[in-house]
Structures are given as C-alpha cells and as structure tokens.
C-alpha atoms as a PDB file:
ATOM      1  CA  UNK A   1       3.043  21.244 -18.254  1.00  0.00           C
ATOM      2  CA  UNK A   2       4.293  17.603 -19.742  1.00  0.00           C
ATOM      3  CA  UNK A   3       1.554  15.303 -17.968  1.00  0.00           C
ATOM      4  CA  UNK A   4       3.513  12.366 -16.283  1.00  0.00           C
ATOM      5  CA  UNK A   5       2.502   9.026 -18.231  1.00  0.00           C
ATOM      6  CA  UNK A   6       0.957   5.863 -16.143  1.00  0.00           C
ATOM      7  CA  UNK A   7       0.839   2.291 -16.501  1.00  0.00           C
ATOM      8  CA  UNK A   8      -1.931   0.202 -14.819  1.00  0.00           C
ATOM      9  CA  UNK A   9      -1.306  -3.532 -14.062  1.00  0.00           C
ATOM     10  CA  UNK A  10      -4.454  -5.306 -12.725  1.00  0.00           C
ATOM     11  CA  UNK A  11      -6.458  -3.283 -14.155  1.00  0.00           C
ATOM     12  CA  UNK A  12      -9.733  -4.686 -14.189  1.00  0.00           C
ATOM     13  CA  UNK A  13      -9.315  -5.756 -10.095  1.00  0.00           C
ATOM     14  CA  UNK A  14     -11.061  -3.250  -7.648  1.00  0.00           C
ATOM     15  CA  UNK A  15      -7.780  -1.440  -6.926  1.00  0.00           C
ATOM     16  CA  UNK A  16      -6.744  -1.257 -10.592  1.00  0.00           C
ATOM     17  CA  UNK A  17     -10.742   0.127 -11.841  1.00  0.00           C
ATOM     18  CA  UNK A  18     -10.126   2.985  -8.452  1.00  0.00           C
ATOM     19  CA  UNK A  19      -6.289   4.123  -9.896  1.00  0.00           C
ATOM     20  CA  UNK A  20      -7.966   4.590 -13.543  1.00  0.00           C
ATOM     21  CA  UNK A  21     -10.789   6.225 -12.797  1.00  0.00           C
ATOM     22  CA  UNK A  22      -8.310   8.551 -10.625  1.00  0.00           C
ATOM     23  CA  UNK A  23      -5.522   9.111 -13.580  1.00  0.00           C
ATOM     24  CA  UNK A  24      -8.796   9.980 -16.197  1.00  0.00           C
ATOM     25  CA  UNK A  25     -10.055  12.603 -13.590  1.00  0.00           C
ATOM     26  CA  UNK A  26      -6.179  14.132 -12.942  1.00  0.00           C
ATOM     27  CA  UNK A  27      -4.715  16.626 -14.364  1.00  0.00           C
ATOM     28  CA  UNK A  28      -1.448  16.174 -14.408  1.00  0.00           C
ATOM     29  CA  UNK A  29      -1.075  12.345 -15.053  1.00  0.00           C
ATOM     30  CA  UNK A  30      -2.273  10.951 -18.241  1.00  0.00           C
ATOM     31  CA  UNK A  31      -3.277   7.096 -18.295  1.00  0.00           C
ATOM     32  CA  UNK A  32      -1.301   5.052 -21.430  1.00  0.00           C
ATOM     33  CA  UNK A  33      -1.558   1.565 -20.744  1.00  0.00           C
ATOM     34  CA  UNK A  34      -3.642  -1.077 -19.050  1.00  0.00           C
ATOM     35  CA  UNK A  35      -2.605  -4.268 -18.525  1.00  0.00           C
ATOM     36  CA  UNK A  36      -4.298  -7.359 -17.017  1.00  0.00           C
ATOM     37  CA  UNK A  37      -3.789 -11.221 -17.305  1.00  0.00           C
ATOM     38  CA  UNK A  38      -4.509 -12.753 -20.814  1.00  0.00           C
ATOM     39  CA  UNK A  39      -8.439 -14.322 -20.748  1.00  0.00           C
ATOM     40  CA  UNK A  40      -9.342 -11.745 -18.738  1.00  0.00           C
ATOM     41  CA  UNK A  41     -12.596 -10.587 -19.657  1.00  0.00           C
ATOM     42  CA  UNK A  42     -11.816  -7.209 -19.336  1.00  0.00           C
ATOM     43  CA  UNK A  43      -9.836  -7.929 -22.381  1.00  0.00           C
ATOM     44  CA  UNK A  44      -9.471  -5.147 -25.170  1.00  0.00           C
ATOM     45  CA  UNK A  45     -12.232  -3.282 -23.154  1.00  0.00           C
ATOM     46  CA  UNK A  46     -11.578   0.398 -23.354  1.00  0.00           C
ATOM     47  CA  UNK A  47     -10.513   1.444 -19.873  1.00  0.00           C
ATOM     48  CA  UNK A  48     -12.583   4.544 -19.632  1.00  0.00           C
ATOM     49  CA  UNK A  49     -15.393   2.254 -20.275  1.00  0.00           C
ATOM     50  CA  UNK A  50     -14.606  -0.344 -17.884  1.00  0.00           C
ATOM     51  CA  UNK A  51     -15.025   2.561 -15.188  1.00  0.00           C
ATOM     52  CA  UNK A  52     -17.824   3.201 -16.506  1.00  0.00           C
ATOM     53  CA  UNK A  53     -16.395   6.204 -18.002  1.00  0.00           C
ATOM     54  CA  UNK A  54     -16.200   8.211 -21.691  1.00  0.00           C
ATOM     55  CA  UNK A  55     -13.586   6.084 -23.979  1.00  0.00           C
ATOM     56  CA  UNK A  56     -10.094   6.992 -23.732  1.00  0.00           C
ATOM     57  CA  UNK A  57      -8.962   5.196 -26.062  1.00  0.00           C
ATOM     58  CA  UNK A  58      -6.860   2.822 -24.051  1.00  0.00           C
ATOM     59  CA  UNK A  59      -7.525  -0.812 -24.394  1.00  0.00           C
ATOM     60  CA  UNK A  60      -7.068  -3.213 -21.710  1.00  0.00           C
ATOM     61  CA  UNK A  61      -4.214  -5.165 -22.881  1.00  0.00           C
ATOM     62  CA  UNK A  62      -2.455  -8.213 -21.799  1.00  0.00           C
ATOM     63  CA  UNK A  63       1.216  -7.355 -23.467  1.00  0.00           C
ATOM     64  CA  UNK A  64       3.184  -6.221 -19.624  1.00  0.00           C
ATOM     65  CA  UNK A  65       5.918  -5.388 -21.254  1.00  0.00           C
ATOM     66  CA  UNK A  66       4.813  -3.539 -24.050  1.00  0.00           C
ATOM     67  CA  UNK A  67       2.192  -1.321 -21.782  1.00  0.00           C
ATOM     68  CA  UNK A  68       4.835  -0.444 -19.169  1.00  0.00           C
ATOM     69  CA  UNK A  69       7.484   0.232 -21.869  1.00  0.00           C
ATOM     70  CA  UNK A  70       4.926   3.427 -23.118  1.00  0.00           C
ATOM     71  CA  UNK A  71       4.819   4.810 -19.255  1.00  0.00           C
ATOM     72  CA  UNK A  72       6.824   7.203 -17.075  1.00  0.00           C
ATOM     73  CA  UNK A  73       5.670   5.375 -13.969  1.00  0.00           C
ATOM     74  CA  UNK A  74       4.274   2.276 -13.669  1.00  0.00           C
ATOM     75  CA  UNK A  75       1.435   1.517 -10.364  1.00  0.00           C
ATOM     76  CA  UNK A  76       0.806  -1.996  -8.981  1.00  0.00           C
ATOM     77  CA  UNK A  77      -1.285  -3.130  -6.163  1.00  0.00           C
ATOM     78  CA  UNK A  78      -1.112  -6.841  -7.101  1.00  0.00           C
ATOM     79  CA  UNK A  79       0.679  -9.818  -5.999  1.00  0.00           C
ATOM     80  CA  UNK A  80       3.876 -10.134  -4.965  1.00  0.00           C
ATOM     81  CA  UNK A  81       4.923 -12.562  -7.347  1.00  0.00           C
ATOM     82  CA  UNK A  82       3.482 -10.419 -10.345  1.00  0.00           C
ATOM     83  CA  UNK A  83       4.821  -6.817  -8.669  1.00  0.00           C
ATOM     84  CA  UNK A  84       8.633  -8.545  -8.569  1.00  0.00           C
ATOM     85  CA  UNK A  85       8.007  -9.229 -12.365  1.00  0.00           C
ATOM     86  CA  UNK A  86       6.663  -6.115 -13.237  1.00  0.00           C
ATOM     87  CA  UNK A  87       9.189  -4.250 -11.174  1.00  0.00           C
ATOM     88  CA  UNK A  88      12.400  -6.077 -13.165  1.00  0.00           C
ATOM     89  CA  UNK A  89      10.402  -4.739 -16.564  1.00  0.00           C
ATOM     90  CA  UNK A  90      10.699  -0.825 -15.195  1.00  0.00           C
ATOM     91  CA  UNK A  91      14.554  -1.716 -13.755  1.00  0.00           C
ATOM     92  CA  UNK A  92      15.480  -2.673 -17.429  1.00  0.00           C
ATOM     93  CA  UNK A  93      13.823   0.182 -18.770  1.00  0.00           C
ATOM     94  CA  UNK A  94      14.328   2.824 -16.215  1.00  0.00           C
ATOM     95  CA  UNK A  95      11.184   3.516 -15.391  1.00  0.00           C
ATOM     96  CA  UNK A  96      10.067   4.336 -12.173  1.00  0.00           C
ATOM     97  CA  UNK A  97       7.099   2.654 -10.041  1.00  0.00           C
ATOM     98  CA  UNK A  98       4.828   3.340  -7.021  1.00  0.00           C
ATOM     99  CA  UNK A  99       4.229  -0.155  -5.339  1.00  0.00           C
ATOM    100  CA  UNK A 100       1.062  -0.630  -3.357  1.00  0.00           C
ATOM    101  CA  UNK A 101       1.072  -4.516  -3.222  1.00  0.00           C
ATOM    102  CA  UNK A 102       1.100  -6.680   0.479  1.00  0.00           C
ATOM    103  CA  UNK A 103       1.931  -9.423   1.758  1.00  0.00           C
ATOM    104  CA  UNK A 104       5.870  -9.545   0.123  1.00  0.00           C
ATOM    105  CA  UNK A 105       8.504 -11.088   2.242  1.00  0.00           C
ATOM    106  CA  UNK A 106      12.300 -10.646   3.036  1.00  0.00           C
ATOM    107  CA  UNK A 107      13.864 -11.027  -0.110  1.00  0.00           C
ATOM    108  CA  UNK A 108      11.496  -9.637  -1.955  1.00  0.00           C
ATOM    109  CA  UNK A 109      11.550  -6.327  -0.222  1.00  0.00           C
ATOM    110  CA  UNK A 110      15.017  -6.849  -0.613  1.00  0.00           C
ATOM    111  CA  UNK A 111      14.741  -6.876  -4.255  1.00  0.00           C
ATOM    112  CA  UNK A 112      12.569  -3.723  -4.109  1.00  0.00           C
ATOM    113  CA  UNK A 113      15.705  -2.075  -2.518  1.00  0.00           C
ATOM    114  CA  UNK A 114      18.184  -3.015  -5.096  1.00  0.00           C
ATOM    115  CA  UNK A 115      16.343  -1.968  -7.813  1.00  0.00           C
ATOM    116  CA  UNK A 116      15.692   1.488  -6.191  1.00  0.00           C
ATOM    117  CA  UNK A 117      19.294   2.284  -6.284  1.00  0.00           C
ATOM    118  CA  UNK A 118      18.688   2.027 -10.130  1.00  0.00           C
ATOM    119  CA  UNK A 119      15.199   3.670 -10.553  1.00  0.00           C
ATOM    120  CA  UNK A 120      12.704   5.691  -8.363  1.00  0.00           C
ATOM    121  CA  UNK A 121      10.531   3.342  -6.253  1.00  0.00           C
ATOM    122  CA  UNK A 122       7.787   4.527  -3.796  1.00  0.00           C
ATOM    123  CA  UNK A 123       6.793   1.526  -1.933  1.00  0.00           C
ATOM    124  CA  UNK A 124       4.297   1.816   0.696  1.00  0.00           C
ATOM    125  CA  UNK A 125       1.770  -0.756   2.707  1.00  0.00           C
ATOM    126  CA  UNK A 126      -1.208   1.793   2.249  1.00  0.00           C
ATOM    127  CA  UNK A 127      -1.024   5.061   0.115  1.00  0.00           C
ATOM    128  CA  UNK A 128      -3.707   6.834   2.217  1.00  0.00           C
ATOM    129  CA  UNK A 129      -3.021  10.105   3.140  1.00  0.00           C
ATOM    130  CA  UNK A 130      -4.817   9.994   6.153  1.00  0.00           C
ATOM    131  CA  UNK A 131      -3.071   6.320   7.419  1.00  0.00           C
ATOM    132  CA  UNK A 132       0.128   8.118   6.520  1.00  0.00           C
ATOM    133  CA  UNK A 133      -0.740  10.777   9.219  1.00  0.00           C
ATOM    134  CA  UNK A 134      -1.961   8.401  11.546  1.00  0.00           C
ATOM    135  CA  UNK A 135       1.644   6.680  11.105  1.00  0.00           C
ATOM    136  CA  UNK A 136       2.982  10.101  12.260  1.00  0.00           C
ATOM    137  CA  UNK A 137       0.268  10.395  15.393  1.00  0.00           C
ATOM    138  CA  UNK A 138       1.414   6.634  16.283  1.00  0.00           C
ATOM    139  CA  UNK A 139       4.908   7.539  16.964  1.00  0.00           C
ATOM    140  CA  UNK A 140       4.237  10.173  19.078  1.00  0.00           C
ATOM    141  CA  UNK A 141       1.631   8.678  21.145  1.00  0.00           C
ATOM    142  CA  UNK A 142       3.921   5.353  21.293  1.00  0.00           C
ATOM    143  CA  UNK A 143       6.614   7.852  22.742  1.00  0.00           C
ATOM    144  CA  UNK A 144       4.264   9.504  25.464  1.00  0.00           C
ATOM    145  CA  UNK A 145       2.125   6.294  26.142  1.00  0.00           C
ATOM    146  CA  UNK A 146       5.463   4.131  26.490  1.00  0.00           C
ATOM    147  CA  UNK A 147       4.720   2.720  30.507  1.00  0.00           C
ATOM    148  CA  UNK A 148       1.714   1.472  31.708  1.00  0.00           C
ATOM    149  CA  UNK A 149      -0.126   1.123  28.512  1.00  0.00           C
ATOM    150  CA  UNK A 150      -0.716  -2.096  26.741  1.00  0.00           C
ATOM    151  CA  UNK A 151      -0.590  -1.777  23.005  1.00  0.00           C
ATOM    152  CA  UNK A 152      -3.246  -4.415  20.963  1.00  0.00           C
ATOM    153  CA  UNK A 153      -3.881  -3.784  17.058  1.00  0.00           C
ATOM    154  CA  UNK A 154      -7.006  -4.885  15.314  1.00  0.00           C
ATOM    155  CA  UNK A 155      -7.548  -4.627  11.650  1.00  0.00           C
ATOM    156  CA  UNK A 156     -10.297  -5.716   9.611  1.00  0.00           C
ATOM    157  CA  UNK A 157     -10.623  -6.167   5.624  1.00  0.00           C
ATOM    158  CA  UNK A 158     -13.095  -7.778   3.435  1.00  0.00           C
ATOM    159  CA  UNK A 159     -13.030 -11.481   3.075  1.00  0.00           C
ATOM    160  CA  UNK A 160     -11.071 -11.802  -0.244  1.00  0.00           C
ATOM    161  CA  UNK A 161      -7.785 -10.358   1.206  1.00  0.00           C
ATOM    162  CA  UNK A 162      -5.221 -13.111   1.038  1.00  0.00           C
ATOM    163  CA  UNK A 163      -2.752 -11.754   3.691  1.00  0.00           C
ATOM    164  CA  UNK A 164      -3.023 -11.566   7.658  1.00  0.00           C
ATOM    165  CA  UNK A 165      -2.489  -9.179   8.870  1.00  0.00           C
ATOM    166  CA  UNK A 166      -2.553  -6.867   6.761  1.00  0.00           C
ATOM    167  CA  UNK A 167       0.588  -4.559   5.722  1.00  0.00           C
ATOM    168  CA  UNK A 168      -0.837  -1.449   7.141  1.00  0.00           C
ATOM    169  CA  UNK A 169      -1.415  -3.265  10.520  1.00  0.00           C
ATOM    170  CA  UNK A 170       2.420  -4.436  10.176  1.00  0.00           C
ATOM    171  CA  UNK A 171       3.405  -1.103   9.492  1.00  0.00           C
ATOM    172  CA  UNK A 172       1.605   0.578  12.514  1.00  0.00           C
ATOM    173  CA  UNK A 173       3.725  -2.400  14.845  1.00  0.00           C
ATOM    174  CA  UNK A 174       6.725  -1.314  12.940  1.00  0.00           C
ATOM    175  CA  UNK A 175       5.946   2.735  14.070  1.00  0.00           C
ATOM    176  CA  UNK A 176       5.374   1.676  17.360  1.00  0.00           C
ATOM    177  CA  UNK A 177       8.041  -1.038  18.341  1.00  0.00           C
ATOM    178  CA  UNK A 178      10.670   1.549  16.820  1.00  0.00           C
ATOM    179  CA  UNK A 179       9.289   4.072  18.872  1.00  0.00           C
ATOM    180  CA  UNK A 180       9.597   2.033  22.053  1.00  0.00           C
ATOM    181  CA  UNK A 181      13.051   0.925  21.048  1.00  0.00           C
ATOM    182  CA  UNK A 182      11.833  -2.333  20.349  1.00  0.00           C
ATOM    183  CA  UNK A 183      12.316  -5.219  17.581  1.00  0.00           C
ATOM    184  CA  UNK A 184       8.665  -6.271  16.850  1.00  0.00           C
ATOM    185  CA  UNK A 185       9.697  -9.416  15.145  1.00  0.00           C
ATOM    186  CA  UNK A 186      10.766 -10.214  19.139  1.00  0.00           C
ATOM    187  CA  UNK A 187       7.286  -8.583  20.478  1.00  0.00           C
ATOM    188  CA  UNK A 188       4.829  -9.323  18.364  1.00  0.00           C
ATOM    189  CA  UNK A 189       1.810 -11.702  19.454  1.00  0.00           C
ATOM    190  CA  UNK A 190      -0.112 -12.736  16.262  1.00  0.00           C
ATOM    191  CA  UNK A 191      -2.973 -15.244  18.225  1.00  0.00           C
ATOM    192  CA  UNK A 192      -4.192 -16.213  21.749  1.00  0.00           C
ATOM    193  CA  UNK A 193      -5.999 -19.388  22.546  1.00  0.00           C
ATOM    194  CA  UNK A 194      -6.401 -21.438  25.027  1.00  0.00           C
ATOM    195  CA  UNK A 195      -4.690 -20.594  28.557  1.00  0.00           C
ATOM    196  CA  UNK A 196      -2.212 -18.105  27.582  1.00  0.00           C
ATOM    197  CA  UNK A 197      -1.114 -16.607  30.983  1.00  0.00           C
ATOM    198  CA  UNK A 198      -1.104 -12.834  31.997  1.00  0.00           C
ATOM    199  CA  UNK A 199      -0.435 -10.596  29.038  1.00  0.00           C
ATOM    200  CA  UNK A 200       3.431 -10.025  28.877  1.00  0.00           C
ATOM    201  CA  UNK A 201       3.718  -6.203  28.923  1.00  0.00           C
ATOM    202  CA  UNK A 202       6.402  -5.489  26.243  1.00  0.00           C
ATOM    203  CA  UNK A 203       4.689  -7.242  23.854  1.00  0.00           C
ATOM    204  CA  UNK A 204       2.323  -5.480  20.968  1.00  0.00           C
ATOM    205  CA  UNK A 205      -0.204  -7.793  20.129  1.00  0.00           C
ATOM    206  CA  UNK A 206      -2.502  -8.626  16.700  1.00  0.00           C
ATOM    207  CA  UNK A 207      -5.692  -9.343  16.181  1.00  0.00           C
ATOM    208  CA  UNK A 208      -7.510  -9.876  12.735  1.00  0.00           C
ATOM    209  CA  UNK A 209     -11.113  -9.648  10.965  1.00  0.00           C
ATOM    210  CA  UNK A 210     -12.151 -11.325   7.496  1.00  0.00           C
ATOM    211  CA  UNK A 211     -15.031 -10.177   6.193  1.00  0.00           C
ATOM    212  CA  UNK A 212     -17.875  -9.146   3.871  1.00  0.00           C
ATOM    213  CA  UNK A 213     -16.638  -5.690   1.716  1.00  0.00           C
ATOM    214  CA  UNK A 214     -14.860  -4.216   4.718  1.00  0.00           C
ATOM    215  CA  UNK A 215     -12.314  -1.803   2.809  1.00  0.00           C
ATOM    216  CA  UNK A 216      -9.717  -1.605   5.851  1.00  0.00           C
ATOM    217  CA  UNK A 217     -10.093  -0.889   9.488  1.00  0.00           C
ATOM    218  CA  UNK A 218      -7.582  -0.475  11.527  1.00  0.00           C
ATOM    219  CA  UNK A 219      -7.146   0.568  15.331  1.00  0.00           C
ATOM    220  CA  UNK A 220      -4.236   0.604  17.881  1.00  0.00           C
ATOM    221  CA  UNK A 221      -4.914   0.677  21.043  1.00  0.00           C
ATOM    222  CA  UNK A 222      -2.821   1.646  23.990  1.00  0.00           C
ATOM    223  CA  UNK A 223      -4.568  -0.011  27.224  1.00  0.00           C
ATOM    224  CA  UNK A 224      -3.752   1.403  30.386  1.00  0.00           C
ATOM    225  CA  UNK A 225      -5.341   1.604  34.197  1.00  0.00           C
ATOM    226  CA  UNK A 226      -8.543   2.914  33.911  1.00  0.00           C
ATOM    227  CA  UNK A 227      -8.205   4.443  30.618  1.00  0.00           C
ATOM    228  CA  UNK A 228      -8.004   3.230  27.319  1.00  0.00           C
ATOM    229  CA  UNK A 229      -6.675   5.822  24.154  1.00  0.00           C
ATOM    230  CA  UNK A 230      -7.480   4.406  20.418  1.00  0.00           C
ATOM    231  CA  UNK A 231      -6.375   5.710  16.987  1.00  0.00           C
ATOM    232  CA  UNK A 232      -8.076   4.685  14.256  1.00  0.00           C
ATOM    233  CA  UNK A 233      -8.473   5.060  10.347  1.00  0.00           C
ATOM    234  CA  UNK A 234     -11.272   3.329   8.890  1.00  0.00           C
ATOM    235  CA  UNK A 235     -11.309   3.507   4.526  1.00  0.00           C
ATOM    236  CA  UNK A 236     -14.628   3.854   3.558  1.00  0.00           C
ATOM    237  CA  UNK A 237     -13.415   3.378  -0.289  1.00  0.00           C
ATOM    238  CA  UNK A 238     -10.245   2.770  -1.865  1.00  0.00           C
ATOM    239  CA  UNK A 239      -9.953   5.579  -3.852  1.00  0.00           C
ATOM    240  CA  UNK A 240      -7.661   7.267  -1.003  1.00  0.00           C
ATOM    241  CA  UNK A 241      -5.097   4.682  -1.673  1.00  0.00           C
ATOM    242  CA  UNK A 242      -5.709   5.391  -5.340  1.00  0.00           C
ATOM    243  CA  UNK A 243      -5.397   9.239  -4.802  1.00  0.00           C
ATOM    244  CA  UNK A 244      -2.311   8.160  -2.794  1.00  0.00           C
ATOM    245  CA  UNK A 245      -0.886   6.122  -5.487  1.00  0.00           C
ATOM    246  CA  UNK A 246      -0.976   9.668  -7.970  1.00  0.00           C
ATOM    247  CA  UNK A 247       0.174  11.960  -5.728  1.00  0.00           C
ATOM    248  CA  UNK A 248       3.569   9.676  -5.108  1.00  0.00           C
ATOM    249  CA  UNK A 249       3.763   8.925  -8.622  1.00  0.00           C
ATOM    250  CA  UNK A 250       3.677  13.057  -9.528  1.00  0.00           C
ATOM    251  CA  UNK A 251       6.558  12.530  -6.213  1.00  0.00           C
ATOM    252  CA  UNK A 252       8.489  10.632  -8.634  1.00  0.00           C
ATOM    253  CA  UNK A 253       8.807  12.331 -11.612  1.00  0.00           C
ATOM    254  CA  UNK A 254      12.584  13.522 -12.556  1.00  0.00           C
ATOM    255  CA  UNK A 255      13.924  11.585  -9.710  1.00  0.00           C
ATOM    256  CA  UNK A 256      16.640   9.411 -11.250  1.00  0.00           C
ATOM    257  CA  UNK A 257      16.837   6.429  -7.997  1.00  0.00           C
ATOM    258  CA  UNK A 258      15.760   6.195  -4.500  1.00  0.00           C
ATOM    259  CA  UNK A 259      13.586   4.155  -2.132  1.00  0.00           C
ATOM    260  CA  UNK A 260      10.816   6.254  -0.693  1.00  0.00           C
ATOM    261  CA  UNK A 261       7.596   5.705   1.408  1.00  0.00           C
ATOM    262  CA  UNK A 262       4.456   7.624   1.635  1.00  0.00           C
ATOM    263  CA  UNK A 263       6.334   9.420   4.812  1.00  0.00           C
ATOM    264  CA  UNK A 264       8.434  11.038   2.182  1.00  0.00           C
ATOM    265  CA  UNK A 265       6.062  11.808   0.067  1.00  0.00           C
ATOM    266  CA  UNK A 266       4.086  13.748   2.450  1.00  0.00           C
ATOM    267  CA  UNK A 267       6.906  15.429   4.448  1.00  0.00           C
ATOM    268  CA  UNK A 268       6.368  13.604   7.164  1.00  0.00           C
ATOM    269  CA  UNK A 269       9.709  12.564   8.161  1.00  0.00           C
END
C-alpha cells in the first residue's frame, strides 16, 4: 500500500515534535518534510533526532514552500496567520491539509471554506478522538437536559496558550447552543464581575484557566435543582490530537475537495 506523504510546519513546537514522532511510528503515513521558521534552532536537525528518535533522514528545513510541495497532505497546528499562508501554498498546489490551529476568526474560516471547494481540508478545534465523542455525548445531553439546567463551561490550558477560550471550549458552546436552538454568539457569557444580577437562564456561560503545563481540560456542566451532571475530557498529552491529526489525514487521501471536521472523520454525524 502507497504510504500517504506528510508535511510538518512548526515542527520543532510541542505540537509539531508529538505529529512527528506519530508519522515515524505509523504505518501508513510516511513523514517528507519539516518545516519551521528560519533561525530556528531546530534548524537542519534531523527530525527523527529532534524526537529523540533514529535519523530519518529528514532535515528540519525552513523552505515552506518547497517542504509542502514534496507532501500529499500537509498538518498545521500553528498560528492563524502562518496556517492562512500555508493553506494558499496546498490551494495552488492541490494538496490537501488537516488544520489543527485556534484562535482564527471570521474571514479566516471563511477562507478555509473557499479553498476546500478546491482541495480536501479537515479543519477541526481539537483532533482528539475522545473530545470528538464527547462532542457527540454533548448534543444529546444538551437535548435531554434542555429546562431547568444551567449550562457553565470551564476549560483550562497551560499558560503559554495565546487564545481564550480555547477552540475546543467554543466548539462544545457551538454543540450545545445548536442543540437548544440557540445562536451562542447571542448567549454566550465570557466573564462575571462585580454585581452581575441573577444568572439569566438561556445563557451558556465561560469560564477560563491559564496555567503551568495543563494540556487541556475541559468540562460542561449542566446545573440544575439539586443535581448537577458534568462531562469532561481532560488530555493528559497531546499525542491524541496528534493521533487525531493522522487518522484525518489517512481520511483525506483520494478525496479531490471538501470541508470536513473530526465528526466526519469519525462517523459521527
């Protein structure tokens, strides 16, 4: 079987080490470029080593265009300004790309869209298998739980995560307003202070943690009299969202366009 061919960008970050030490352990994927920013001093490093892995005989490169140019699928959990510019690199060359990056707004999720109807894109806020699921359990608990229950989500991450909250925490509001029939751009409470008044009960409020190496936490909450029922994921590594990140890319292969999620990937829809 023809392994499928991956590009890395951010290679040397903590994501970027997880995904390569994942491709050199799979199968069915075969790592051929990684690419980081120039003066990186992971630099011409061979990626294997970097993981502290055998050689592979892939250098850590800074050249984006020439590194995704050698793949079949390129994976990025960087920035959003860096993911837009990788992603109009695979558009030009048709190459498809599993997109694990937060934090992007509007436009430039609407700029993921457009260029799916051109290449495969599998664009997710968490790869996890198991926050996927929880996804699934969140609708139908939303549908069950829908009066009398207050609804409060609390995430935590480790203190270098530049967002708030976090995508995953978004995307569980997102499962549950929809399942309510509601818009949560209209419901959502991001901060309390001060006197705030009795909680409004159609809302879905937010609540976020900074700190230390927290991975991800995250827990909704549905709050009602005399009872309280929680789901939660908590990532003790990120090599789940890594493991993710394969398994949609292997999704992927000989699909010519589409927009997809981690729902899709799964079978979950």
């Amino acid at each position: 079987m023809k392994k499928i061919k991956i590009a890395i960008v951010g290679a040397s970050g903590r994501m970027g080490q997880m995904i390569i030490e994942s491709v050199l352990k799979d199968g069915e994927v075969r790592l051929v470029s990684a690419v980081d920013q120039l003066g990186n001093p992971a630099m011409g490093k061979d990626a294997g080593e970097l993981v502290g892995m055998p050689p592979c005989g892939v250098l850590v490169s800074s050249d984006i265009e020439a590194g995704i140019a050698k793949a079949d699928c390129l994976i990025d959990f960087t920035r959003p300004e860096g993911t837009l510019e990788h992603l109009a690199i695979c558009r030009r060359r048709k190459i498809s790309i599993v997109i694990g990056t937060t934090g992007l707004d509007v436009e430039g999720k609407q700029t993921i869209a457009d260029a799916a109807r051109e290449i495969p894109v599998v664009f997710a806020p968490n790869m996890s298998v198991g926050v996927n699921v929880v996804f699934k359990l969140l609708d139908t608990a939303s549908r069950i739980l829908a009066d009398g229950y207050d609804i409060e989500i609390v995430e935590a991450h480790h203190k270098h995560k530049i967002d708030a909250p976090s995508g995953t925490a978004l995307r569980m509001g997102e499962v549950v307003a929809e399942a309510l029939g509601r818009d949560l751009k209209k419901c959502a409470v991001f901060g309390r202070e001060g006197v705030t008044g009795e909680r409004e009960p159609s809302t879905i409020g937010f609540a976020t943690v900074r700190g230390g190496d927290i991975v991800g936490d995250h827990t909704v909450m549905y709050c009602g009299t005399g009872e309280r029922v929680e789901i939660s994921h908590k990532a003790g590594s990120r090599m789940p969202y890594a493991l993710g990140s394969l398994r949609a890319a292997r999704f992927l292969a000989g699909k010519k366009t589409g927009l997809f999620d981690m729902q899709d990937v799964l079978g979950l829809r």
